[in-house]
C-alpha atoms as a PDB file:
ATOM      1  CA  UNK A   1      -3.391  25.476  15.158  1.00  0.00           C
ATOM      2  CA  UNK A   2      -5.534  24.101  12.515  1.00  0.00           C
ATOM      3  CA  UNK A   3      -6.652  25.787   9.395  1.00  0.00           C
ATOM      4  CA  UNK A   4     -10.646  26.176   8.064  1.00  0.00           C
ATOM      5  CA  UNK A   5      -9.482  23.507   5.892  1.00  0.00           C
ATOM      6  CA  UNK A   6      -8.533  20.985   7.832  1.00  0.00           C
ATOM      7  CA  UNK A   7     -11.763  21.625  10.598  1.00  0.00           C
ATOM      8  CA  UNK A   8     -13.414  21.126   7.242  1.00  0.00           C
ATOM      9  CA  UNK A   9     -11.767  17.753   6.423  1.00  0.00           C
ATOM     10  CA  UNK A  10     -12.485  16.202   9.717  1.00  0.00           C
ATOM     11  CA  UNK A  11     -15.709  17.277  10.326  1.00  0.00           C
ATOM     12  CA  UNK A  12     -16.191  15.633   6.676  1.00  0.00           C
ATOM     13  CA  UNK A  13     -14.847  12.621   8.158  1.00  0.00           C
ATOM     14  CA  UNK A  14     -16.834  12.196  11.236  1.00  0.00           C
ATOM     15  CA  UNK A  15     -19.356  12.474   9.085  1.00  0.00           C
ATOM     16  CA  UNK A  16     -19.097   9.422   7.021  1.00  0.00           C
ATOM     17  CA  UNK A  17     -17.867   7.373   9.935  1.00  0.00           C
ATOM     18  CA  UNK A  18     -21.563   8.426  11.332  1.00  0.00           C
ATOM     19  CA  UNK A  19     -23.625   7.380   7.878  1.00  0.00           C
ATOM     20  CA  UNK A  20     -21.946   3.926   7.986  1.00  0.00           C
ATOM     21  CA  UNK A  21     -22.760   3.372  11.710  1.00  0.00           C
ATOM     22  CA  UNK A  22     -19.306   3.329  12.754  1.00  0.00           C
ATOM     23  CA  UNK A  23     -18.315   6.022  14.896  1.00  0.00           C
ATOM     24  CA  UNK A  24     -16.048   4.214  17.062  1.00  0.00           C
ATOM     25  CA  UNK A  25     -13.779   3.945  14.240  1.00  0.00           C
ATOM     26  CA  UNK A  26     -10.304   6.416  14.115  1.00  0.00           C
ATOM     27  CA  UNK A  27     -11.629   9.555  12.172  1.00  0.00           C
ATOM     28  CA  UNK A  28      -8.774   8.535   9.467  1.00  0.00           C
ATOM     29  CA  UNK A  29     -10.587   6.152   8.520  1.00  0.00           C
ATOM     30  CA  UNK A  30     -13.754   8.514   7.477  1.00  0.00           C
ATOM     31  CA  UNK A  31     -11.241  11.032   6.185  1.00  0.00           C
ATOM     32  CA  UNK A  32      -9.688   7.956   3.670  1.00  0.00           C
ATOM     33  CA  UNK A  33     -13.373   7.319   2.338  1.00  0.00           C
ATOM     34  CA  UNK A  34     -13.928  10.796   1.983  1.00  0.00           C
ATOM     35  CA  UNK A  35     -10.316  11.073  -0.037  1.00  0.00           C
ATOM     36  CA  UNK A  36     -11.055   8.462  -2.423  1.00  0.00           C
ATOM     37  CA  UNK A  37     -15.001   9.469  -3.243  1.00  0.00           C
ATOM     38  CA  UNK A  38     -13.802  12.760  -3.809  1.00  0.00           C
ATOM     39  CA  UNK A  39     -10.926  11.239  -6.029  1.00  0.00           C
ATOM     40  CA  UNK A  40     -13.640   9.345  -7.680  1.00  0.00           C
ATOM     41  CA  UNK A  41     -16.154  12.255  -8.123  1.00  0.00           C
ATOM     42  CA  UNK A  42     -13.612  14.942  -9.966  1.00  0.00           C
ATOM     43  CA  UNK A  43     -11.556  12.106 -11.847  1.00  0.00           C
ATOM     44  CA  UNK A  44      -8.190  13.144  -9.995  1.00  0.00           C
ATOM     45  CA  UNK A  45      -5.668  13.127  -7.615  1.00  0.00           C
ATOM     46  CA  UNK A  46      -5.678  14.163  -3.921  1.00  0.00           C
ATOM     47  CA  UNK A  47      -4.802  17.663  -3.490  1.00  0.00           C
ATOM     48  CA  UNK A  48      -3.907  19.961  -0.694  1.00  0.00           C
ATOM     49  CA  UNK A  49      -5.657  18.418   2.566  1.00  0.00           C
ATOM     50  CA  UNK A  50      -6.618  15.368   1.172  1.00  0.00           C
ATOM     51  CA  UNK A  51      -2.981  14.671  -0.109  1.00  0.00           C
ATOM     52  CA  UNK A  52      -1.494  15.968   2.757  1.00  0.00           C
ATOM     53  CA  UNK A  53      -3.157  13.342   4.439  1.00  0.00           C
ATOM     54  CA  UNK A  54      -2.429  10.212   2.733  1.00  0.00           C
ATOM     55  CA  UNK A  55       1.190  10.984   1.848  1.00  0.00           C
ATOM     56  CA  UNK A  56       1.484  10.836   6.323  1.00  0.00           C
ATOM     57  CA  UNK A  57      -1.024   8.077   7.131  1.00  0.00           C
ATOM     58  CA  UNK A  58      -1.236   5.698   3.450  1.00  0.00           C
ATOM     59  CA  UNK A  59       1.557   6.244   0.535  1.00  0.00           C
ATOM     60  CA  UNK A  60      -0.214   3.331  -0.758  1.00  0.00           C
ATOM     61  CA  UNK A  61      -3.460   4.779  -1.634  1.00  0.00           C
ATOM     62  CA  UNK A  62      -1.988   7.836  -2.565  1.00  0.00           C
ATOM     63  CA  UNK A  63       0.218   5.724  -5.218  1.00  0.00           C
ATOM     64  CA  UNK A  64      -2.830   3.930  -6.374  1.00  0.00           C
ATOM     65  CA  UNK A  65      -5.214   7.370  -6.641  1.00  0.00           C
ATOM     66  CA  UNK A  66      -2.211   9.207  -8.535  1.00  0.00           C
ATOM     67  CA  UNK A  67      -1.454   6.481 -10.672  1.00  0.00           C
ATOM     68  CA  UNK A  68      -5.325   6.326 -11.746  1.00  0.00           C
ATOM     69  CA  UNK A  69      -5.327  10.148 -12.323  1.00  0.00           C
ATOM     70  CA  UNK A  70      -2.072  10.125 -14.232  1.00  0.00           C
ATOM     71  CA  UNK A  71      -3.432   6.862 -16.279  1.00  0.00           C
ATOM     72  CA  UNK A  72      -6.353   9.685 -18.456  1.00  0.00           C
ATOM     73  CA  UNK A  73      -8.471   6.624 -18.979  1.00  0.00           C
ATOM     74  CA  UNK A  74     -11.987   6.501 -17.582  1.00  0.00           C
ATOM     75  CA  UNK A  75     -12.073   3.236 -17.467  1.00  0.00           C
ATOM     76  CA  UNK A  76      -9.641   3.168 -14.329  1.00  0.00           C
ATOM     77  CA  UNK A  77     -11.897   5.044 -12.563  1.00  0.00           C
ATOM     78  CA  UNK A  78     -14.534   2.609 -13.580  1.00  0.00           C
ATOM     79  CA  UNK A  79     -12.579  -0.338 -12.403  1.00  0.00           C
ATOM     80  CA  UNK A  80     -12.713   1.293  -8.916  1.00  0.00           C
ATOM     81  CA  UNK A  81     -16.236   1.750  -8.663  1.00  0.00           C
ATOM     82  CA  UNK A  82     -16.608  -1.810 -10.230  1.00  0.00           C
ATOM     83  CA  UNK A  83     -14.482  -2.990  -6.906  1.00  0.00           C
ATOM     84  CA  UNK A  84     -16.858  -1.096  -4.742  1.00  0.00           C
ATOM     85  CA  UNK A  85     -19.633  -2.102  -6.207  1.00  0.00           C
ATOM     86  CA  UNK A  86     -19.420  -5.942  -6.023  1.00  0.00           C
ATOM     87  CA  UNK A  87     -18.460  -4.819  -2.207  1.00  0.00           C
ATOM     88  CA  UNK A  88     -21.520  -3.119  -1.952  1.00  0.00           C
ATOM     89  CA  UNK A  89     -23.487  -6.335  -3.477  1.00  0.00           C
ATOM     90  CA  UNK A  90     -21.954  -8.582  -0.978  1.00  0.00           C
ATOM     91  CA  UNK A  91     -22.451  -6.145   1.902  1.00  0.00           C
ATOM     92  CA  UNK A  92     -26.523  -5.919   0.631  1.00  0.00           C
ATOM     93  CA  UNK A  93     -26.798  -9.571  -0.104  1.00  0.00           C
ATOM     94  CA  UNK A  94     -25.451 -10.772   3.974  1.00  0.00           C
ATOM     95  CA  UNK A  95     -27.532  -7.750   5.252  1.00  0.00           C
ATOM     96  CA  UNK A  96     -23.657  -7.209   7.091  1.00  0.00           C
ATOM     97  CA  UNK A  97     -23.717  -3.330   7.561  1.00  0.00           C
ATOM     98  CA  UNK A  98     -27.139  -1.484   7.159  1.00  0.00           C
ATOM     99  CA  UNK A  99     -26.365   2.066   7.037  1.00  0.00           C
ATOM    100  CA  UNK A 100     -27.589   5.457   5.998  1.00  0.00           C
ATOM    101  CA  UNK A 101     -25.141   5.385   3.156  1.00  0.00           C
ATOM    102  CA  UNK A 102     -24.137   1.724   2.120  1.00  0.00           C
ATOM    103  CA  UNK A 103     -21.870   2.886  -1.086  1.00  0.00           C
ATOM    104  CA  UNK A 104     -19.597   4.489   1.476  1.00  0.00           C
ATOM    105  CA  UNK A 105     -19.561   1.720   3.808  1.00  0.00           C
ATOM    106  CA  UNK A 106     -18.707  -0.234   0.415  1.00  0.00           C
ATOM    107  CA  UNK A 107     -15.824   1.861   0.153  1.00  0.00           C
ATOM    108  CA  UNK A 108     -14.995   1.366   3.645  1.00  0.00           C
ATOM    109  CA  UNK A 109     -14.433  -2.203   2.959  1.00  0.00           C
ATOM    110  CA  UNK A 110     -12.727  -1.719  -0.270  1.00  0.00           C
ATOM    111  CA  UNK A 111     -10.157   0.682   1.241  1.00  0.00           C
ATOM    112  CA  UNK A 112      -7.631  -2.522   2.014  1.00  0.00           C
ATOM    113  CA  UNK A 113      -7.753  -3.993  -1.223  1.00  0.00           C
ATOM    114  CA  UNK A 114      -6.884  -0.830  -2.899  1.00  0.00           C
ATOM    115  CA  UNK A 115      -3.948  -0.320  -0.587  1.00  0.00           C
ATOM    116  CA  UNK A 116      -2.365  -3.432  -1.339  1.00  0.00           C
ATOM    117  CA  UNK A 117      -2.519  -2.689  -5.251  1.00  0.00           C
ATOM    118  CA  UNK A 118      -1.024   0.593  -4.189  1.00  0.00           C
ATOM    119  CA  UNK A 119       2.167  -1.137  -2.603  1.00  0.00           C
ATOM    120  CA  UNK A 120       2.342  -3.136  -5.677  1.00  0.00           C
ATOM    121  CA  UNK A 121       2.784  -0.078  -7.649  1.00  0.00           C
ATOM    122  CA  UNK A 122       5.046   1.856  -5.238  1.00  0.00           C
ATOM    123  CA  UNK A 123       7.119  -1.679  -5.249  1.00  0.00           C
ATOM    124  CA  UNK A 124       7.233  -2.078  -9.175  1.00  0.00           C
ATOM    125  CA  UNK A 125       5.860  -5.641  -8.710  1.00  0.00           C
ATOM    126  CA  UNK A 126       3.744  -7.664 -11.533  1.00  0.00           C
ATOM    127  CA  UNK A 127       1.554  -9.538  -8.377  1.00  0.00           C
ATOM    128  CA  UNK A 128      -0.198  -7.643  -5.533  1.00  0.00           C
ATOM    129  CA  UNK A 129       1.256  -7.672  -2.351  1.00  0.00           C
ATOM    130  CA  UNK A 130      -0.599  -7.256   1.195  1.00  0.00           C
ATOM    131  CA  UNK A 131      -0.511  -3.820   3.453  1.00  0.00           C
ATOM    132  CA  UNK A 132       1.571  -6.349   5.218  1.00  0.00           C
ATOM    133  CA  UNK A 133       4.552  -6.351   3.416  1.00  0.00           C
ATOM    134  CA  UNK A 134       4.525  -2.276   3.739  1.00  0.00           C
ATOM    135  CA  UNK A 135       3.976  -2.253   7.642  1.00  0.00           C
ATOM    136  CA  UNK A 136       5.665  -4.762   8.934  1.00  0.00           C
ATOM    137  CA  UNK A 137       8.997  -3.776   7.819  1.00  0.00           C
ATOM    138  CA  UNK A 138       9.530  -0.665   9.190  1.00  0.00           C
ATOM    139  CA  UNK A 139       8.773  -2.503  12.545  1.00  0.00           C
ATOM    140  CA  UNK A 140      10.576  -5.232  12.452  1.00  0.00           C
ATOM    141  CA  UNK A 141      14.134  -2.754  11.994  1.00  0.00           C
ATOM    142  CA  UNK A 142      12.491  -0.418  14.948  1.00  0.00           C
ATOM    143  CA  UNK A 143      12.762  -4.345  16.824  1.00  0.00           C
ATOM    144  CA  UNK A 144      16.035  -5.106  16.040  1.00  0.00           C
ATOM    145  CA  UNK A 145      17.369  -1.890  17.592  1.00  0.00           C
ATOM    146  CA  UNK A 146      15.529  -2.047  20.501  1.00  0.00           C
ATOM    147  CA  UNK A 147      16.754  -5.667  21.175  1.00  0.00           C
ATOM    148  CA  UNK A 148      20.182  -4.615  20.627  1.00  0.00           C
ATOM    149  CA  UNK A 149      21.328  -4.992  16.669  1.00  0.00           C
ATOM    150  CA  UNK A 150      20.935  -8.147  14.365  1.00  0.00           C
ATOM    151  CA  UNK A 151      24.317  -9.360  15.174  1.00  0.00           C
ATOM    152  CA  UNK A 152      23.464 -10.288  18.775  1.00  0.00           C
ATOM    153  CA  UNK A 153      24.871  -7.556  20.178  1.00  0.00           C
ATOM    154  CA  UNK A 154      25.567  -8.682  23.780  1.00  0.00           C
ATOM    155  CA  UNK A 155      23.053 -11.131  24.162  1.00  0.00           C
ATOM    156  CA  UNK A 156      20.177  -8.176  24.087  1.00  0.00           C
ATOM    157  CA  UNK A 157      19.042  -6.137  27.029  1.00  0.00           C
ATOM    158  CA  UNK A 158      19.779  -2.728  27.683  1.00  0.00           C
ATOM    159  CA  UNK A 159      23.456  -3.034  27.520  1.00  0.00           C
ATOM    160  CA  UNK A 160      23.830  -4.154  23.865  1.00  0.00           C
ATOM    161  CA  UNK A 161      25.194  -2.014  21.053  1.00  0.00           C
ATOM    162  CA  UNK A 162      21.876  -0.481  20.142  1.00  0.00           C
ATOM    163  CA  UNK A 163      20.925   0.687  23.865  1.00  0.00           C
ATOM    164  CA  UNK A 164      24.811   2.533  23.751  1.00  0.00           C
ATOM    165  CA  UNK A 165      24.060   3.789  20.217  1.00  0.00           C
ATOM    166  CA  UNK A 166      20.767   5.448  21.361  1.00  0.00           C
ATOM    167  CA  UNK A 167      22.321   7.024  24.872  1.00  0.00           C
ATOM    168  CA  UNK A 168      24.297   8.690  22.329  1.00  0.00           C
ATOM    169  CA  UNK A 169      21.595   9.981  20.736  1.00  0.00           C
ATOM    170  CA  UNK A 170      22.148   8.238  17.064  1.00  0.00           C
ATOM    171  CA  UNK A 171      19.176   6.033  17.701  1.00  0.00           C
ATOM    172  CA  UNK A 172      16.466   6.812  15.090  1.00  0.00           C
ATOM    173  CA  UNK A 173      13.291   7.896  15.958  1.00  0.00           C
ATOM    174  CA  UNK A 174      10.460   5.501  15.903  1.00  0.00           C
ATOM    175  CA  UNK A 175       7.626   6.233  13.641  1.00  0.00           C
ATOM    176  CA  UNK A 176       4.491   7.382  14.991  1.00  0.00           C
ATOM    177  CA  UNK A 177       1.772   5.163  14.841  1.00  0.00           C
ATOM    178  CA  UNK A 178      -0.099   5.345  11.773  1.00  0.00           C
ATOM    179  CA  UNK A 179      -4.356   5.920  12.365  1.00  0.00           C
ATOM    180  CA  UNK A 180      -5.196   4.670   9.116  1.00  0.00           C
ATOM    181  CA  UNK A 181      -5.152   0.708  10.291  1.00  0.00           C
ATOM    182  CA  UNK A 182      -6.243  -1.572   7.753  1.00  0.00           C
ATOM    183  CA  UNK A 183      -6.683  -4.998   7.534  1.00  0.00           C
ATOM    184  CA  UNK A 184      -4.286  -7.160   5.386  1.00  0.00           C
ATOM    185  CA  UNK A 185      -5.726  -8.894   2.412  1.00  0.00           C
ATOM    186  CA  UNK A 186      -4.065  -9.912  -0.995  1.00  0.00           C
ATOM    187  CA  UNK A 187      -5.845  -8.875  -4.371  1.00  0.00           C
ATOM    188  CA  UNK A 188      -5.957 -10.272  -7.815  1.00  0.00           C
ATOM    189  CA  UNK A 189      -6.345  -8.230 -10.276  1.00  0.00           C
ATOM    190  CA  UNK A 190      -8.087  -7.534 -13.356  1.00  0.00           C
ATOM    191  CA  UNK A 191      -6.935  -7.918 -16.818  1.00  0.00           C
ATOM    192  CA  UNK A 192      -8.579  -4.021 -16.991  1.00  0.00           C
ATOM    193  CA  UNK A 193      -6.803  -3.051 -13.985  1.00  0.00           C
ATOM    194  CA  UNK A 194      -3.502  -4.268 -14.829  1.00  0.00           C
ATOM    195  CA  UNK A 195      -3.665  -2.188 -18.477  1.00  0.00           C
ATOM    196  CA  UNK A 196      -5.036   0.691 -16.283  1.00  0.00           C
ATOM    197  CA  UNK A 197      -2.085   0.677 -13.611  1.00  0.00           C
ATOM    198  CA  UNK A 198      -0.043   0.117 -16.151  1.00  0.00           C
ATOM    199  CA  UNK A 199       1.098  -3.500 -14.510  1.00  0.00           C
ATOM    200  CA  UNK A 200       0.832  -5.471 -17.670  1.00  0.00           C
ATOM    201  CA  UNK A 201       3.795  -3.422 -19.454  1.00  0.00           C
ATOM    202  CA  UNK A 202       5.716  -4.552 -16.656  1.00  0.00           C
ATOM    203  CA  UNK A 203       5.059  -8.430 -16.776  1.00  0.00           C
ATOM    204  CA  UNK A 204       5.763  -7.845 -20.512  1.00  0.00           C
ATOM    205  CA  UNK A 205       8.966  -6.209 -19.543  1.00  0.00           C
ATOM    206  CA  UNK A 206       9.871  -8.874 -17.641  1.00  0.00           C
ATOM    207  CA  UNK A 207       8.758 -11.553 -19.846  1.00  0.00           C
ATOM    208  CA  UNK A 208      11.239 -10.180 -22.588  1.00  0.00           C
ATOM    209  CA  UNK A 209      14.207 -10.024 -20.420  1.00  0.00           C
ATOM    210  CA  UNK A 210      13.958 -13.507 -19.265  1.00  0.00           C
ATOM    211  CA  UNK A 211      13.352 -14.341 -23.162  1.00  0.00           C
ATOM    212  CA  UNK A 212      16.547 -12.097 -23.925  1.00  0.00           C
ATOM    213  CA  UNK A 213      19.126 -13.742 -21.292  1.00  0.00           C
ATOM    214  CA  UNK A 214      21.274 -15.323 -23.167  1.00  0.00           C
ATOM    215  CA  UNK A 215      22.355 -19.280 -22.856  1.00  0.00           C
ATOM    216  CA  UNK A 216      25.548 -20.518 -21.687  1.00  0.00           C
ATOM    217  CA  UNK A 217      27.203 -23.770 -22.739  1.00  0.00           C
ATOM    218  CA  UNK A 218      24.932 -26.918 -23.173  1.00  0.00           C
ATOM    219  CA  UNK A 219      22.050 -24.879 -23.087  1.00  0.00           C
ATOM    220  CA  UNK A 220      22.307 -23.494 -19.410  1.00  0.00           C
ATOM    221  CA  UNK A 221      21.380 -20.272 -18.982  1.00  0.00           C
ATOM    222  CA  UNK A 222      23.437 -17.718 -17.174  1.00  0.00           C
ATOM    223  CA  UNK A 223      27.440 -17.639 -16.504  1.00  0.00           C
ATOM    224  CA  UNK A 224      29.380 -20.780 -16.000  1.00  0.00           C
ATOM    225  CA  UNK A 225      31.784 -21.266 -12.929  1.00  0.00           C
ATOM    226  CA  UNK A 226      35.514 -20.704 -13.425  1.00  0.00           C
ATOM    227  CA  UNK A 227      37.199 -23.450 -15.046  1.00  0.00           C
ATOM    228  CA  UNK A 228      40.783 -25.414 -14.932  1.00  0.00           C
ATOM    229  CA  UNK A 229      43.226 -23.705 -17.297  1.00  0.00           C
ATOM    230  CA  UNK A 230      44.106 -25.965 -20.130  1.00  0.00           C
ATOM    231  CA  UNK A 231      40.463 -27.310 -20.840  1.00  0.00           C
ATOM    232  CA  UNK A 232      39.264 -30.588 -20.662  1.00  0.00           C
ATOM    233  CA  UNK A 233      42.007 -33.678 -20.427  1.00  0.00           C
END
């Protein structure tokens, strides 16, 4: 049984998927614009319905709207509306999606690039990665214990070690399909976004390790092989 709330939050979301002209989209997808203008609008996090939502159908844009909030800087915020706003030129410029409301349908278009900074945050990486590398993984493992196990099992089929496992009932449970499907794309970021995310500190992290390792004999970094006992005849 749903609450007010969340008759609210959909309704909200069919909404926008109507003033961009695309109704034949999943309502998540309405409901994700929706998150991240209101994000935008109060200068914080998802709460309550709206994180609720994210943290089942996108941990990536919830990582990349909490780490925003938690930054206290305007200026992220203002490096998100500067990525939906050169959207929004490109969209006006190709005459690609005349709508009621073309800022939204801007943010409709931006919602993939800010997922894959998201999974770059949630991975602790210093380069954006694609949605990609966050949903394909989970799929491939639900593959490999359908076809039996990565060690061949015996030969695949139905009577390999994976098809016993799950008659047992140890099998996992596969992961509902997610409605929030976005397209893959890779992102570079700004110098402004980097300091925002706080991605910078961690290429200078990394910078000063590598700097730090210390050299092994003739100027090789990193530990030698064993040796012969009694050195060098």
């Amino acid at each position: 049984m749903t609450t007010t709330g969340e008759e609210i939050f959909w309704q909200n979301a069919t909404g926008i998927l109507r003033d961009i002209g695309m109704l034949h989209l999943d309502p998540a997808h309405g409901a994700a614009v929706d998150v991240v203008r209101w994000c935008l609008l109060v200068r914080g996090r998802p709460t309550h319905n709206r994180q609720s939502f994210l943290e089942t159908e996108s941990q990536q844009l919830l990582a990349y709207l909490e780490q925003l909030a938690t930054s206290g800087d305007a200026a992220g915020w203002r490096t998100l509306e500067e990525r939906i706003r050169l959207r929004a030129e490109l969209l006006r410029e190709t005459d690609m999606q005349p709508c009621a409301k073309p800022w939204l349908a801007a943010l409709w278009h931006t919602l993939p690039e800010l997922a894959a900074i998201g999974q770059t945050i949630l991975d602790g990486a210093d380069e954006p990665r694609s949605v990609a590398d966050f949903e394909v993984a989970p799929a491939s493992a639900d593959a490999d214990a359908n076809s039996g196990g990565g060690d061949g099992g015996n030969g695949g089929g139905d009577k390999g070690s994976a098809g016993k496992a799950g008659s047992a009932g140890t099998t996992a449970k596969p992961m509902p399909p997610r409605r929030l499907d976005l397209s893959v794309v890779l992102v570079v970021l700004t110098e402004a976004e980097k300091k925002t995310l706080g991605l910078d500190k961690r290429s200078s992290d990394a910078d000063a390790k590598k700097d730090a390792a210390p050299e092994g004999p003739e100027g090789t970094n990193g530990p030698t092989g064993p040796q012969m006992p009694g050195g060098p005849k």
